[in-house]
N, C-alpha and C. Protein backbone atom coordinates (compact mmCIF):
# COMPACT_ATOMS: atom_id res chain seq x y z
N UNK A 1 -31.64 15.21 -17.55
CA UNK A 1 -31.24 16.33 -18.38
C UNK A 1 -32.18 16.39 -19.59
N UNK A 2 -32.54 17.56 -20.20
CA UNK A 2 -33.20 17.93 -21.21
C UNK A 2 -32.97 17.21 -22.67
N UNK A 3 -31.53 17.41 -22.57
CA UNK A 3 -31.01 17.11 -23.68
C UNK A 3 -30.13 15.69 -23.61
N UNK A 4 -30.04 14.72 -24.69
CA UNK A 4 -29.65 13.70 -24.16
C UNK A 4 -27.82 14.01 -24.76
N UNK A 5 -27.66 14.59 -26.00
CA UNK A 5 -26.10 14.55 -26.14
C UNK A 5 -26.11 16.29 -26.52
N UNK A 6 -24.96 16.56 -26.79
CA UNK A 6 -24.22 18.02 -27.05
C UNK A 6 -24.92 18.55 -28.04
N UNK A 7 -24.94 17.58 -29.01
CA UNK A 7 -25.35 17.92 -30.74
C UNK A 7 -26.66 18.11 -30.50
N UNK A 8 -27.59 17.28 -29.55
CA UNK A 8 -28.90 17.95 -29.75
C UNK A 8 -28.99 19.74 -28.58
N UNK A 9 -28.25 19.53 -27.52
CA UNK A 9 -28.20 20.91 -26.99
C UNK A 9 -27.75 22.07 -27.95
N UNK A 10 -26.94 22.18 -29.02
CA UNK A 10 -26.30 22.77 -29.43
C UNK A 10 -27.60 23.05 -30.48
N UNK A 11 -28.38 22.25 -31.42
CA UNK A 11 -29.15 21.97 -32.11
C UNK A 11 -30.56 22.72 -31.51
N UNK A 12 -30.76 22.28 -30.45
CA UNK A 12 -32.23 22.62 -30.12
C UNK A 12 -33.19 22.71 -30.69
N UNK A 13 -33.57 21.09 -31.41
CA UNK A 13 -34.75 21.24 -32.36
C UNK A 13 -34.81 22.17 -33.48
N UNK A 14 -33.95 22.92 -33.54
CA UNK A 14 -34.04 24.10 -35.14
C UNK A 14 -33.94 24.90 -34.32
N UNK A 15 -33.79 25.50 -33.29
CA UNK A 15 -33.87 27.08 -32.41
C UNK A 15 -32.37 26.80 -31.67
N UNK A 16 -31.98 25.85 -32.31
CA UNK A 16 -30.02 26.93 -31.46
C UNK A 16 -29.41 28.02 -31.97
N UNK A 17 -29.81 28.37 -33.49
CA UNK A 17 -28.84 29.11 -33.73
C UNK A 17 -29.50 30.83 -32.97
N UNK A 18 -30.72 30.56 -32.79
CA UNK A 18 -31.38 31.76 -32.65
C UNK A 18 -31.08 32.10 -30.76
N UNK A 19 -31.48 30.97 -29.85
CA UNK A 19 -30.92 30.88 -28.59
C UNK A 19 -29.42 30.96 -28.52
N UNK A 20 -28.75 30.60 -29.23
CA UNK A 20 -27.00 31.13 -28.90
C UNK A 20 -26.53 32.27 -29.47
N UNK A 21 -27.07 32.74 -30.59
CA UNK A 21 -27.03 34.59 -31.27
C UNK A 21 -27.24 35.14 -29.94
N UNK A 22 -28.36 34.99 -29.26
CA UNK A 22 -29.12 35.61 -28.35
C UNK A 22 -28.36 35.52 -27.04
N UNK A 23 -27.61 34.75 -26.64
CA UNK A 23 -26.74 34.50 -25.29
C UNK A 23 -25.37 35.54 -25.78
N UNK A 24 -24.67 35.60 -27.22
CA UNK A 24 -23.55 35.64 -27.45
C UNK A 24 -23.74 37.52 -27.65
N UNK A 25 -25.27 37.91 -28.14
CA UNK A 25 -25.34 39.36 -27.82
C UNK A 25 -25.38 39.88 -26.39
N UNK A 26 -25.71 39.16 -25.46
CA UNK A 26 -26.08 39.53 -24.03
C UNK A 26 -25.06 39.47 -23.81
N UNK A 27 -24.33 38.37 -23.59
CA UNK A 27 -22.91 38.81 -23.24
C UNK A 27 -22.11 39.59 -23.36
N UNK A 28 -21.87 39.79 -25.20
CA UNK A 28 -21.37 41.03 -25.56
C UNK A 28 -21.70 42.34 -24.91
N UNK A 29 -22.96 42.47 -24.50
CA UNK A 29 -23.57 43.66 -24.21
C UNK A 29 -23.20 43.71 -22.89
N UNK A 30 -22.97 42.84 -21.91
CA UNK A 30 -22.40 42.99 -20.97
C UNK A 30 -21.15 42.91 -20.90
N UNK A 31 -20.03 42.69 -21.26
CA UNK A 31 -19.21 43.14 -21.13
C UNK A 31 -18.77 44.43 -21.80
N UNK A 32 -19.36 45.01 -22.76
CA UNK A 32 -19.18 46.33 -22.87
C UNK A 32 -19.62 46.88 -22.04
N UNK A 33 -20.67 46.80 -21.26
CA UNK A 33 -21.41 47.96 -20.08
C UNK A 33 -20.30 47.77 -18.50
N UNK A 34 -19.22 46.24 -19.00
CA UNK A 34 -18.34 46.95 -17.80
C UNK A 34 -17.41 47.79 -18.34
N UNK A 35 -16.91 47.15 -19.81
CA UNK A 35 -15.32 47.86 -20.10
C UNK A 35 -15.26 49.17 -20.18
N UNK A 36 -16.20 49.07 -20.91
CA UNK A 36 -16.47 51.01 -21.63
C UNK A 36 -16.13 51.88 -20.45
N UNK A 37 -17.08 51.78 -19.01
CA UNK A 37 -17.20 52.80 -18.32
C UNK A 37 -15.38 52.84 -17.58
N UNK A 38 -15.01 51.18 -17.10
CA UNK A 38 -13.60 51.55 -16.89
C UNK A 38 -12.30 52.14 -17.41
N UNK A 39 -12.69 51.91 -18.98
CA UNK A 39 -11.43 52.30 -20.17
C UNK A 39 -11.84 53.94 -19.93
N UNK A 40 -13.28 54.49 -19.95
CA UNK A 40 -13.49 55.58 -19.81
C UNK A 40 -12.74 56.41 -18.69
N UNK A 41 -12.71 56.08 -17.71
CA UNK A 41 -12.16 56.20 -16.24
C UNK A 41 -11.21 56.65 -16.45
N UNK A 42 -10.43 55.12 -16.76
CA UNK A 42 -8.53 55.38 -17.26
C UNK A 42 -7.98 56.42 -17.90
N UNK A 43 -9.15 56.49 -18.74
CA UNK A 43 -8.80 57.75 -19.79
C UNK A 43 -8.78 59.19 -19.12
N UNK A 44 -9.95 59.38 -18.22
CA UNK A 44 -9.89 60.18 -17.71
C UNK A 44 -9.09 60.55 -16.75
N UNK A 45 -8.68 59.40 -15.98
CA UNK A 45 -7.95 59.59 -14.96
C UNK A 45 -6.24 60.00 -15.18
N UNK A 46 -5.91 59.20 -16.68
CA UNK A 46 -4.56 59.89 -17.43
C UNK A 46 -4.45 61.25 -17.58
N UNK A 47 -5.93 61.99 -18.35
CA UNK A 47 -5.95 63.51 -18.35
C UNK A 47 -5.95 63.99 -16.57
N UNK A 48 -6.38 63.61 -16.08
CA UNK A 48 -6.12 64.49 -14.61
C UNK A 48 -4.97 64.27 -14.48
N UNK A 49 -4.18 63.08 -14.19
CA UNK A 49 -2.98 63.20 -13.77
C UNK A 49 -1.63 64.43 -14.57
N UNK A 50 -2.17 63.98 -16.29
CA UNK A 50 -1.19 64.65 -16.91
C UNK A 50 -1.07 66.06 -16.47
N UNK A 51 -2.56 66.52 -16.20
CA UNK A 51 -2.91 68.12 -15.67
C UNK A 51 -1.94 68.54 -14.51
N UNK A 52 -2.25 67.10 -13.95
CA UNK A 52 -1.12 67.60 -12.54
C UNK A 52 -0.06 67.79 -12.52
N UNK A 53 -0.02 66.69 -13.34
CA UNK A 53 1.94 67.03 -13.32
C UNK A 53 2.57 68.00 -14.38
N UNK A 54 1.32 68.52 -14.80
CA UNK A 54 2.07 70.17 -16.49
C UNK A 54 1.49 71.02 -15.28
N UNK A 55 0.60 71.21 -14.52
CA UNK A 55 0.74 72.63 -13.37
C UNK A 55 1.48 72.47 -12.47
N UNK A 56 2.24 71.27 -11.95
CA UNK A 56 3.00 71.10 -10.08
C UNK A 56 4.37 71.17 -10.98
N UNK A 57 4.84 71.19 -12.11
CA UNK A 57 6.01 71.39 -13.05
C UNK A 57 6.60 73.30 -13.12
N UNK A 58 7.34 73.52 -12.05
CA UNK A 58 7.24 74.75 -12.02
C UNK A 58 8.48 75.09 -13.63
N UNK A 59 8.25 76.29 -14.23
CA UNK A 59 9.32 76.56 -14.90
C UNK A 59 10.45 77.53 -14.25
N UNK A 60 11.31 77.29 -15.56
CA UNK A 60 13.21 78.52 -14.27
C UNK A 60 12.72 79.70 -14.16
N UNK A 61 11.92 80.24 -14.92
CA UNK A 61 11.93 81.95 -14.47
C UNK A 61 10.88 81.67 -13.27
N UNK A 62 10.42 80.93 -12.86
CA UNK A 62 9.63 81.21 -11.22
C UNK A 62 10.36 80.96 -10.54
N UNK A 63 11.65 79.86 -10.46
CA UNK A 63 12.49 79.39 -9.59
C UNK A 63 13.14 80.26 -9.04
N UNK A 64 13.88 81.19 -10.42
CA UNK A 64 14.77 82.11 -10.16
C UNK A 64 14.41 83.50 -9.36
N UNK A 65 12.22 83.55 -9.42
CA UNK A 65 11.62 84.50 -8.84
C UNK A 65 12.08 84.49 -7.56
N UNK A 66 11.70 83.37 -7.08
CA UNK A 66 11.53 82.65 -5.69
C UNK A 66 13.07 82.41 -4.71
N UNK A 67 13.71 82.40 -5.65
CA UNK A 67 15.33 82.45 -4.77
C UNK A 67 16.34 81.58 -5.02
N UNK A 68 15.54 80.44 -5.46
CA UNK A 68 15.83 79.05 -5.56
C UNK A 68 16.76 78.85 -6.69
């Protein structure tokens, strides 16, 4: 192994803090490039549904058109 204990992996000669900024933005950045587009989805997919169910919602004066 490279490193012989934690403290020097963590350490990396003077370049950990700059190598783990750098892992902890990538990550970040990836998990926004999944959430975003799914929360987006959801969102959207609430407005379609709500659509559906305020037009398939008939009101009484059509009921009463219709016979019913």
């Amino acid at each position: 192994m490279y490193f012989d204990t934690l403290t020097a992996l963590w350490y990396m000669d003077g370049h950990g803090i700059y190598v783990w900024v750098a892992y902890a933005l990538t990550a970040a950045l990836l998990i926004a490039m999944v959430r975003l587009p799914i929360s987006r989805f959801r969102r959207h997919w609430g407005w379609v549904e709500a659509e559906r169910r305020r037009t398939s919602v008939s009101s009484p004066a059509e009921t009463e058109e219709k016979g019913g």
